[in-house]
Protein backbone atom coordinates (compact mmCIF):
# COMPACT_ATOMS: atom_id res chain seq x y z
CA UNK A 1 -11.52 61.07 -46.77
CA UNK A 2 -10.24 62.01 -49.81
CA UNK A 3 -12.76 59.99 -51.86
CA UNK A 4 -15.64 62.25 -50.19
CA UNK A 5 -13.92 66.03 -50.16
CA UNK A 6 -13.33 64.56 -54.36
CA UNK A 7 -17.35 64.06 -54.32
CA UNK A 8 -18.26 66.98 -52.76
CA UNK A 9 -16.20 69.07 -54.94
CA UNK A 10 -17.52 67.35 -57.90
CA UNK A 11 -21.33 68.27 -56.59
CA UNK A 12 -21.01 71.32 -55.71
CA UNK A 13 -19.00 72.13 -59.44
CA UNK A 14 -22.09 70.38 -61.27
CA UNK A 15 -24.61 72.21 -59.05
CA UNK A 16 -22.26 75.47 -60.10
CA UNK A 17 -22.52 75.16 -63.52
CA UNK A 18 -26.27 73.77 -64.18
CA UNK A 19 -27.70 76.61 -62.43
CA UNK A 20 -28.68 79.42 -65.13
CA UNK A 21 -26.52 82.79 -64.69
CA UNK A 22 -29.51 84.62 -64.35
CA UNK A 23 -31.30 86.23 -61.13
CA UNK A 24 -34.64 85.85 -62.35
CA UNK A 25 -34.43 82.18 -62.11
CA UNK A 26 -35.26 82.39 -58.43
CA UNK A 27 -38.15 85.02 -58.91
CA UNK A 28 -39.96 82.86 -61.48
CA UNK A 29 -39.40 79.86 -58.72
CA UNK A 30 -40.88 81.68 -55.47
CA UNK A 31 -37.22 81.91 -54.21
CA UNK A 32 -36.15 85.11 -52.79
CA UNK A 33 -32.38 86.00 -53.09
CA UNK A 34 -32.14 85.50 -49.28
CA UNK A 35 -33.73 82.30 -49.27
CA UNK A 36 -31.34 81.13 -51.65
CA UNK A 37 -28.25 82.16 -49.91
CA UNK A 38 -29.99 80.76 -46.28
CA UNK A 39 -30.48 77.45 -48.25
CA UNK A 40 -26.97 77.13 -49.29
CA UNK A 41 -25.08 78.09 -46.25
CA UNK A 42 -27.01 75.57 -44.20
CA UNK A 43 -26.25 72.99 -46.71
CA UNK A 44 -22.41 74.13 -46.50
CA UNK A 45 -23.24 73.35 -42.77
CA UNK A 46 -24.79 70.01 -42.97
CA UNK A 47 -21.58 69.31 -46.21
CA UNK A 48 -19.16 70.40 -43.31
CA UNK A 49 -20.40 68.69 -40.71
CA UNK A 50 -20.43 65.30 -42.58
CA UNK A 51 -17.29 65.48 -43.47
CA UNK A 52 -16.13 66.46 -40.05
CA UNK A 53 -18.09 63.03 -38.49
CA UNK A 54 -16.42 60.51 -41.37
CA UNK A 55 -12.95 60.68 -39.68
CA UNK A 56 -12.66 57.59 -37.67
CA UNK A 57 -12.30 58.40 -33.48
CA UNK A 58 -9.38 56.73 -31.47
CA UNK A 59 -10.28 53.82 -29.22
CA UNK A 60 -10.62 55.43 -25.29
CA UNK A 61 -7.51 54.51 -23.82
CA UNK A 62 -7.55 53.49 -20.24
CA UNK A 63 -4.33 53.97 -18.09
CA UNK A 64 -3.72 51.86 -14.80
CA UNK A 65 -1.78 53.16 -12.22
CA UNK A 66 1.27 51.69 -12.30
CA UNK A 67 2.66 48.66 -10.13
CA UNK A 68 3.43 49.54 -6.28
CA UNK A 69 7.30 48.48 -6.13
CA UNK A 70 7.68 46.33 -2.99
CA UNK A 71 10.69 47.78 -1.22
CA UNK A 72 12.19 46.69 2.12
CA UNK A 73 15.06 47.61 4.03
CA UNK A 74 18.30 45.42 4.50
CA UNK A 75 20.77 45.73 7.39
CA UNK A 76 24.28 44.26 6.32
CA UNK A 77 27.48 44.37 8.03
CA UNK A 78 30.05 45.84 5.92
CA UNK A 79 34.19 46.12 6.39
CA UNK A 80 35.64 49.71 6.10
CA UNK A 81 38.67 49.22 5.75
CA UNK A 82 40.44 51.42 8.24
CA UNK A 83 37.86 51.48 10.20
CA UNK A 84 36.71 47.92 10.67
CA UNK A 85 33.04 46.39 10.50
CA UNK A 86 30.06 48.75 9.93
CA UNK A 87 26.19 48.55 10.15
CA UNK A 88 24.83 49.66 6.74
CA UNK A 89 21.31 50.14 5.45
CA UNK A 90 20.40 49.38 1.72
CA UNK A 91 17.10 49.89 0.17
CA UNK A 92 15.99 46.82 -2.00
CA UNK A 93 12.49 47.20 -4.02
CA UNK A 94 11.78 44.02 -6.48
């Protein structure tokens, strides 16, 4: 990425400084100063949008839901003490 916003700099500097200062320079080629300027911007757009298509896109990333955990219910007996033996429900998911 670097490498390419380097080259475009560098082409866009040469292109700077080979054009002559002048205005006339477009007259004498058939170019109007609003041609010019409509030329440029749309290659600013077409420079912009290449370098907005070289960056590398993520893989998709697909999700699965996740497992169902199997639960069940256990009935043990249990001693209170105090109180003495006691039905009590546990919840047991694997």
């Amino acid at each position: 990425m670097k490498k390419l916003c380097l080259a475009a700099l560098a082409l866009a500097t040469a292109a700077t400084l080979s054009t002559p200062a002048s205005a006339g320079w477009y007259y004498r080629r058939g170019w109007s100063p609003g041609a010019a300027a409509a030329v440029g911007v749309l290659g600013g757009v077409a420079v912009g949008a290449a370098i907005a298509n070289a960056r590398p896109r993520p893989a998709p990333v697909y999700l699965a839901p996740p497992p169902e955990a199997e639960c069940y219910v256990e009935r043990r007996r249990v001693w209170v003490p105090g109180w003495g033996w006691e039905m009590r429900r546990r919840t047991i998911c694997e």
